[in-house]
PDB file of N, CA and C in Angstrom:
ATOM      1  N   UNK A   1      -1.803 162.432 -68.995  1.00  0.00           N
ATOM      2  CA  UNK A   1      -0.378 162.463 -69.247  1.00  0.00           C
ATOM      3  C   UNK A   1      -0.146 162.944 -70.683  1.00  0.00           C
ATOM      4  N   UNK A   2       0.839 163.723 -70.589  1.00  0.00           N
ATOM      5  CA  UNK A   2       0.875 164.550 -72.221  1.00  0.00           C
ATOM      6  C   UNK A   2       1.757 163.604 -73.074  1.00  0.00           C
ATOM      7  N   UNK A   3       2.169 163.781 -74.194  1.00  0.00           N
ATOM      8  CA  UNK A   3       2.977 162.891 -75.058  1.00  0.00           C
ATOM      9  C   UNK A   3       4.272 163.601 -75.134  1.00  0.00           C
ATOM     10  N   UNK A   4       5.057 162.741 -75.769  1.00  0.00           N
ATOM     11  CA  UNK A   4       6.463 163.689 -75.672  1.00  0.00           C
ATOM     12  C   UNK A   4       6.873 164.148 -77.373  1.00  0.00           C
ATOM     13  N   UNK A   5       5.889 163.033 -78.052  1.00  0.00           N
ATOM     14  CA  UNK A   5       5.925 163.138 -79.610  1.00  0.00           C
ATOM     15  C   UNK A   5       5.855 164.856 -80.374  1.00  0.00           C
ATOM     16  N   UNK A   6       6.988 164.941 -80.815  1.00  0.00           N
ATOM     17  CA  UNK A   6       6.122 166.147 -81.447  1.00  0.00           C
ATOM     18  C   UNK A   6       5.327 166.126 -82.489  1.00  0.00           C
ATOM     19  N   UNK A   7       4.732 167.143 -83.008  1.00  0.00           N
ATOM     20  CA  UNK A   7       3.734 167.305 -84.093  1.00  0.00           C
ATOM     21  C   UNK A   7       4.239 168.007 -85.030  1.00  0.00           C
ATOM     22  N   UNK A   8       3.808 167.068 -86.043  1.00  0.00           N
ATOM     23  CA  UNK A   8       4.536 167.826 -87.125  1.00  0.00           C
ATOM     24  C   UNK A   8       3.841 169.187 -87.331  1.00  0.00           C
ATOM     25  N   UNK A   9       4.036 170.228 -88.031  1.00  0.00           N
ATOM     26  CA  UNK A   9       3.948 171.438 -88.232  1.00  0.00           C
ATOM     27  C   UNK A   9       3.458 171.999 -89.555  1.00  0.00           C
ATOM     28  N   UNK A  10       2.903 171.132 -90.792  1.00  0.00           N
ATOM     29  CA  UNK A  10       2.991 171.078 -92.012  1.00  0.00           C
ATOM     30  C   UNK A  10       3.655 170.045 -92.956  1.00  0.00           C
ATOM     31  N   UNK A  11       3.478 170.599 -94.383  1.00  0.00           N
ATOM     32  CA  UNK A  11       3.941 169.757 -94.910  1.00  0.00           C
ATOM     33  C   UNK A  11       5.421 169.410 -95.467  1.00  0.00           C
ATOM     34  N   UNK A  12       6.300 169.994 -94.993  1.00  0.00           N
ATOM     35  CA  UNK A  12       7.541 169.925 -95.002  1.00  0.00           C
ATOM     36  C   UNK A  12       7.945 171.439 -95.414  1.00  0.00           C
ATOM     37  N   UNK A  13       9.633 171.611 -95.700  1.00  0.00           N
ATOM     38  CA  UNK A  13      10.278 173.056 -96.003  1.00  0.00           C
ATOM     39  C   UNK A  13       9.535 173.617 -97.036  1.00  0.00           C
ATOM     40  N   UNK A  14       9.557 174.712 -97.018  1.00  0.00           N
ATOM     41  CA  UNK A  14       9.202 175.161 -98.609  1.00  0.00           C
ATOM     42  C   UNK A  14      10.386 174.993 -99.350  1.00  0.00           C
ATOM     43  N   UNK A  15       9.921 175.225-100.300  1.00  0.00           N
ATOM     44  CA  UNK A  15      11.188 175.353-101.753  1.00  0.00           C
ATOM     45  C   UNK A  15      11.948 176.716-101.639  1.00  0.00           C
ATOM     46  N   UNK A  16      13.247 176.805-101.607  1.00  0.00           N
ATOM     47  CA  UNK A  16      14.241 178.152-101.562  1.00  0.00           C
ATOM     48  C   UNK A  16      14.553 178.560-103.509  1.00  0.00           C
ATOM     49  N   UNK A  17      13.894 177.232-104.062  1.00  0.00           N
ATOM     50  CA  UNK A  17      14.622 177.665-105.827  1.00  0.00           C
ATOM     51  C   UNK A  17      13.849 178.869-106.144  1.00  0.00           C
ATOM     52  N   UNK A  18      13.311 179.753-106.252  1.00  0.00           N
ATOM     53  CA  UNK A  18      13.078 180.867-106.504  1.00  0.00           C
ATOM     54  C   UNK A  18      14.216 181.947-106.009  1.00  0.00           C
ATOM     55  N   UNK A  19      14.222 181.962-104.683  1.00  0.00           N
ATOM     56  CA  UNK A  19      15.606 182.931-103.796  1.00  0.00           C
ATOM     57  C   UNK A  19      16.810 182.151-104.299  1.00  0.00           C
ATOM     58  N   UNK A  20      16.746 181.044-104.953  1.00  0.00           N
ATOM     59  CA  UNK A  20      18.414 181.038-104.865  1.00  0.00           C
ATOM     60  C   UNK A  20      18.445 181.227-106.838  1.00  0.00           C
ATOM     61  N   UNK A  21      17.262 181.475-107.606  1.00  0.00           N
ATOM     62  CA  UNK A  21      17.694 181.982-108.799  1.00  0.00           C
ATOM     63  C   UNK A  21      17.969 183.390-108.508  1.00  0.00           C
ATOM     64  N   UNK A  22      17.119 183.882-108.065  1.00  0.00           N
ATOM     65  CA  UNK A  22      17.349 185.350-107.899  1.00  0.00           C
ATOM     66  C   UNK A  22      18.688 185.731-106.879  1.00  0.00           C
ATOM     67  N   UNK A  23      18.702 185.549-106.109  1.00  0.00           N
ATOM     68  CA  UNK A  23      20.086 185.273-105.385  1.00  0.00           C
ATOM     69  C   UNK A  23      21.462 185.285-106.744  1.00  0.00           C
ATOM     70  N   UNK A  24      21.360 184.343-107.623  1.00  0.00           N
ATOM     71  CA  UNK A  24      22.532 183.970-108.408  1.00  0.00           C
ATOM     72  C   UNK A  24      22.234 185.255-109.609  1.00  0.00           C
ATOM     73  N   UNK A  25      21.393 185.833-109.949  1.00  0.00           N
ATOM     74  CA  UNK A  25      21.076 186.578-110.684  1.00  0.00           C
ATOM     75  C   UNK A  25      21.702 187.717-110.425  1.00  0.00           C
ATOM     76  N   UNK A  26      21.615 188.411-109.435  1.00  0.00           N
ATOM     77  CA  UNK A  26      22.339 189.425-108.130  1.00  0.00           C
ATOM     78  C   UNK A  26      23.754 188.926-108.178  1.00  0.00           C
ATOM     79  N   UNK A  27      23.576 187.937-108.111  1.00  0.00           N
ATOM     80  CA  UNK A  27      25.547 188.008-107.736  1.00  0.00           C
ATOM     81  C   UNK A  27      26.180 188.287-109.167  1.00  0.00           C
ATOM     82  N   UNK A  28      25.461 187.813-110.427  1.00  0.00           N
ATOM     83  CA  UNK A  28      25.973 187.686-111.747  1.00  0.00           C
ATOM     84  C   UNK A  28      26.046 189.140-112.061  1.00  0.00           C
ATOM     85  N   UNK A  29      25.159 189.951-111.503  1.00  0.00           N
ATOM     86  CA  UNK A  29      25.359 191.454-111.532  1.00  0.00           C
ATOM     87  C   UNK A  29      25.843 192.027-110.958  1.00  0.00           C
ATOM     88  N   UNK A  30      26.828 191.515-109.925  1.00  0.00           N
ATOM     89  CA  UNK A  30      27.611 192.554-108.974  1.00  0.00           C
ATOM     90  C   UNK A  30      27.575 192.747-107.800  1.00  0.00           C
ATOM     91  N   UNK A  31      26.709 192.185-107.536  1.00  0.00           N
ATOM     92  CA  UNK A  31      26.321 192.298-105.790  1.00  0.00           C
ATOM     93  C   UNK A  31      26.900 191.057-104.675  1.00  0.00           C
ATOM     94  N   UNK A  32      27.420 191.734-103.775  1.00  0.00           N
ATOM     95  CA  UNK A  32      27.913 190.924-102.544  1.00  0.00           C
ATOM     96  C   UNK A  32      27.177 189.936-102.053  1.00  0.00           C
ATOM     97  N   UNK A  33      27.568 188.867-101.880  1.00  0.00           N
ATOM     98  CA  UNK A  33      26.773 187.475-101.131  1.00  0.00           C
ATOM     99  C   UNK A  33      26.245 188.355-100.155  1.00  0.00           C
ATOM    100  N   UNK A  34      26.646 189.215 -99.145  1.00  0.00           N
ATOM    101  CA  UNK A  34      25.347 189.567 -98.250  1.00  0.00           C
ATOM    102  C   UNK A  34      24.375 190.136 -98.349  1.00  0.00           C
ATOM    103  N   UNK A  35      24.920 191.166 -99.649  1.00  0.00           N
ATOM    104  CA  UNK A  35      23.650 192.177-100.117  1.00  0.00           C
ATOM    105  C   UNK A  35      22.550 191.290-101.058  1.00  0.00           C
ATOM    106  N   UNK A  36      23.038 190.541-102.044  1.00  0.00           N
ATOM    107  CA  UNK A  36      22.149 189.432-103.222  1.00  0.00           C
ATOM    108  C   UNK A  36      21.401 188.888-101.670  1.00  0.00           C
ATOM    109  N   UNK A  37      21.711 188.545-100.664  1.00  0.00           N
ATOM    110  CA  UNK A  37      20.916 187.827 -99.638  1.00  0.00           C
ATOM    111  C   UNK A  37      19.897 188.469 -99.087  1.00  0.00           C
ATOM    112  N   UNK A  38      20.296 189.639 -98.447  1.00  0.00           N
ATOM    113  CA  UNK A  38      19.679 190.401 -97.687  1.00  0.00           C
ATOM    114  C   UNK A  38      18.316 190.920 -98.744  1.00  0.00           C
ATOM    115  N   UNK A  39      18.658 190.964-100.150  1.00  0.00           N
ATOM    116  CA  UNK A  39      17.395 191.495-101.061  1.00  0.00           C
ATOM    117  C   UNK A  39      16.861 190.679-101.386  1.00  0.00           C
ATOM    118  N   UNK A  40      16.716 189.271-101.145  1.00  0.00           N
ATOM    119  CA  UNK A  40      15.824 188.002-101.308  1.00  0.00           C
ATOM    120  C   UNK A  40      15.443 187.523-100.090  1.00  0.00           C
ATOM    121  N   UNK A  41      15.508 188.355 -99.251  1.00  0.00           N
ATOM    122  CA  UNK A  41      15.224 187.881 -97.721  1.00  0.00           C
ATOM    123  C   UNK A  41      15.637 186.855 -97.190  1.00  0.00           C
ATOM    124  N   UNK A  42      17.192 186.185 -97.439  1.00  0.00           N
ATOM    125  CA  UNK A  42      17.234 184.612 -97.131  1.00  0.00           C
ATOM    126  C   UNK A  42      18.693 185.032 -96.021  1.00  0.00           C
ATOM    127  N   UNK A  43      19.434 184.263 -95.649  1.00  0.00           N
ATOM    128  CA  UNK A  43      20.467 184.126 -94.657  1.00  0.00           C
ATOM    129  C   UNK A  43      21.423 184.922 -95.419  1.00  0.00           C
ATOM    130  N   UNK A  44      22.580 185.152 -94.565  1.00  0.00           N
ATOM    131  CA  UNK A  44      23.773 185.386 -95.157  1.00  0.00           C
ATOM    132  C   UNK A  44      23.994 184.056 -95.166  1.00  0.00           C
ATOM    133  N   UNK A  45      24.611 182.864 -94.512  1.00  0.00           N
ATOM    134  CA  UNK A  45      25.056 181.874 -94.520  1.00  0.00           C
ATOM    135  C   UNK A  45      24.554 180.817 -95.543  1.00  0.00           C
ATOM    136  N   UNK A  46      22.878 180.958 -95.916  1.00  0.00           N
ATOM    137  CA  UNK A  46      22.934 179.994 -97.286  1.00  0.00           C
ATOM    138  C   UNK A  46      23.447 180.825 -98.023  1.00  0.00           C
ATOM    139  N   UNK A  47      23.454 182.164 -98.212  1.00  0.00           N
ATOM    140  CA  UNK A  47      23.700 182.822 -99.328  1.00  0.00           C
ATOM    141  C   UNK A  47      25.086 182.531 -99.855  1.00  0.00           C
ATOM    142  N   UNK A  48      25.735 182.304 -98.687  1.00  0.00           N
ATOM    143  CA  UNK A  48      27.159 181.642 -98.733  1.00  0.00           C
ATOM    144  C   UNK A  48      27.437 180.461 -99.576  1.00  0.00           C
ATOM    145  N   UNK A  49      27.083 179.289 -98.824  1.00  0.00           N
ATOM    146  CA  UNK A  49      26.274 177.785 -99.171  1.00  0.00           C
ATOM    147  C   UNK A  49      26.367 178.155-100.711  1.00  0.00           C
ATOM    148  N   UNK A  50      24.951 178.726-101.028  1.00  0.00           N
ATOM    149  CA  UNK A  50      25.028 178.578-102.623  1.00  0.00           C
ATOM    150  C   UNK A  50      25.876 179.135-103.513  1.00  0.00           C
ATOM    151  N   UNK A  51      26.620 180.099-103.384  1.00  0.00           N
ATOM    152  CA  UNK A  51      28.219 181.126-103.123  1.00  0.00           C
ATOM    153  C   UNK A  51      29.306 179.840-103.580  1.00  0.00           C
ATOM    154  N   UNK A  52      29.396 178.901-102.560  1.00  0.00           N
ATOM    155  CA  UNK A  52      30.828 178.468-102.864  1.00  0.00           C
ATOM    156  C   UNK A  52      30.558 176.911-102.390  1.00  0.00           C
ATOM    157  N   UNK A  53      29.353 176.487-101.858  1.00  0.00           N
ATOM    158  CA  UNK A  53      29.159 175.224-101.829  1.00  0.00           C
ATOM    159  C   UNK A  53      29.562 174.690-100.435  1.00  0.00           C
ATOM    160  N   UNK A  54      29.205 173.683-100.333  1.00  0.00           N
ATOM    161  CA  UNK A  54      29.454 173.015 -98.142  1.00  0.00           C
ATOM    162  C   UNK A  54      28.872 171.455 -98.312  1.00  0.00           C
ATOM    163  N   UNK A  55      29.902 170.760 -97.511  1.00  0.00           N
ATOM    164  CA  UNK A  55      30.321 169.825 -97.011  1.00  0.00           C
ATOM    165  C   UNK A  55      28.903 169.538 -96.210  1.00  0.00           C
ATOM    166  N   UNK A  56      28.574 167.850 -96.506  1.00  0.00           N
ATOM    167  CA  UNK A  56      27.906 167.283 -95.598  1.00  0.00           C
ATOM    168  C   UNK A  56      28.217 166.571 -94.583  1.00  0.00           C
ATOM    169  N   UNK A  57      27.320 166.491 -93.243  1.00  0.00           N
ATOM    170  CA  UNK A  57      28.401 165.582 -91.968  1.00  0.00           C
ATOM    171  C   UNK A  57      27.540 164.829 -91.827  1.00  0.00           C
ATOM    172  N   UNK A  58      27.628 163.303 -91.130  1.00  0.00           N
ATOM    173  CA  UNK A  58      26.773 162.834 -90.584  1.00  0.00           C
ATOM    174  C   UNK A  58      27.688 162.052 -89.237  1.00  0.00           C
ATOM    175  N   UNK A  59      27.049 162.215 -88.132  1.00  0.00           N
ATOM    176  CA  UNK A  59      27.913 162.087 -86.853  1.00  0.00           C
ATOM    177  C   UNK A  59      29.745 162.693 -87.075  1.00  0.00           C
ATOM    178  N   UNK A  60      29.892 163.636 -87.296  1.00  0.00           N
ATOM    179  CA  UNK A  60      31.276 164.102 -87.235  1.00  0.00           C
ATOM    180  C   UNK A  60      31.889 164.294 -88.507  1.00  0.00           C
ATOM    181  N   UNK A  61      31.328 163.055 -89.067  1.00  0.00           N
ATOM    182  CA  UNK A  61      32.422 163.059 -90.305  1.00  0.00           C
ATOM    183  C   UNK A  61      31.775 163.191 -91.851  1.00  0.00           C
ATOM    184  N   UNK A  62      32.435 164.291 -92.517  1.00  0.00           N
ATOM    185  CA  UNK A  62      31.944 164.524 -93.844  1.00  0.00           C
ATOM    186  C   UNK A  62      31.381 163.281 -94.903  1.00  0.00           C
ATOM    187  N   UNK A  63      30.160 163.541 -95.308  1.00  0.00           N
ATOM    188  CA  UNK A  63      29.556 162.503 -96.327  1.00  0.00           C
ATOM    189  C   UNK A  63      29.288 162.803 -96.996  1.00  0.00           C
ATOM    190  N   UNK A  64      29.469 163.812 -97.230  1.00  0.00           N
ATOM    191  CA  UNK A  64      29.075 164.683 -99.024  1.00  0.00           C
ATOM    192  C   UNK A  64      29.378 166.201 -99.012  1.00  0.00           C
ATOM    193  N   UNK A  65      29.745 166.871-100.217  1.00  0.00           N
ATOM    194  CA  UNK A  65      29.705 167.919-100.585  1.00  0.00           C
ATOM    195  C   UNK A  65      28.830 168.240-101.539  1.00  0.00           C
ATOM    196  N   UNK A  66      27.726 169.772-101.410  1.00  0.00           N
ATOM    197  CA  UNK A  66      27.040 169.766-102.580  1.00  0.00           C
ATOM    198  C   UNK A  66      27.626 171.172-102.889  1.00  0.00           C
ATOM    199  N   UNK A  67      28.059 170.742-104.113  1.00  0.00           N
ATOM    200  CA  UNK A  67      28.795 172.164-105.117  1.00  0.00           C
ATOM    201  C   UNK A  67      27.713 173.493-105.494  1.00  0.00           C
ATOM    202  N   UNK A  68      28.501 174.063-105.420  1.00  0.00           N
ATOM    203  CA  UNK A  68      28.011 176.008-105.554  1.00  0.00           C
ATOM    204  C   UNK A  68      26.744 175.508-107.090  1.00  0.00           C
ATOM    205  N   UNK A  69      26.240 176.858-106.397  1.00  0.00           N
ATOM    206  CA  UNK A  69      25.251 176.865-107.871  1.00  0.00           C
ATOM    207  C   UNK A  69      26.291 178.071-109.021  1.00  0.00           C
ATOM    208  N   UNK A  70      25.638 177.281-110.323  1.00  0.00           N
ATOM    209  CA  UNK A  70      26.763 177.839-111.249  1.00  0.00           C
ATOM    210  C   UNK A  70      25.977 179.147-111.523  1.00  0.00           C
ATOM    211  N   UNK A  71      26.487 180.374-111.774  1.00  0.00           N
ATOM    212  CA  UNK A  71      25.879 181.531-112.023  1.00  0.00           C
ATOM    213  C   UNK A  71      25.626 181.791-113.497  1.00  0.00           C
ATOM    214  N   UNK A  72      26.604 181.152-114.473  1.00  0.00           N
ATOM    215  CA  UNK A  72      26.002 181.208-116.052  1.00  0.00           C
ATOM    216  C   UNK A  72      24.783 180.464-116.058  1.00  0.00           C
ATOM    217  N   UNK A  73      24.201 179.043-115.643  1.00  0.00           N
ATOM    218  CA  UNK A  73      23.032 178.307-115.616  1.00  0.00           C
ATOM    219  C   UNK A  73      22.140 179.173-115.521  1.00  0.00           C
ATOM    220  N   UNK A  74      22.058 180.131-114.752  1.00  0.00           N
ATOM    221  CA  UNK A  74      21.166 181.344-114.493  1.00  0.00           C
ATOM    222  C   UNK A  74      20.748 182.053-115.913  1.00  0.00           C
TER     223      UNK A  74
END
């Protein structure tokens, strides 16, 4: 009989802070959230995310917001 458990896959996400300095670097120079994305190989939609920031849910209802990354910090 097989298990229904899954297996984990590694050791968790990698780290995105490299793509999202470079990401903010790109935008500080001019470039469109899709294009700064598309040249760090990451989503349009985080590219967004780190763009202007998003709301956390847990069962339905918002429990946090984590704010945009600032582009002068860069």
């Amino acid at each position: 009989m097989s298990s229904l458990r899954r297996v984990k896959k590694g050791p968790g996400r990698r780290r995105q802070s490299a793509k999202r300095e470079r990401f903010m670097e790109l935008r500080a120079g001019g470039w469109s959230v899709r294009g700064a994305a598309r040249e760090v190989r990451g989503a349009r939609t985080s590219g967004a995310d780190w763009s202007r920031g998003y709301k956390t849910y847990h069962n339905g209802e918002v429990v946090g917001f984590v704010a945009p990354l600032d582009r002068r910090a860069v």
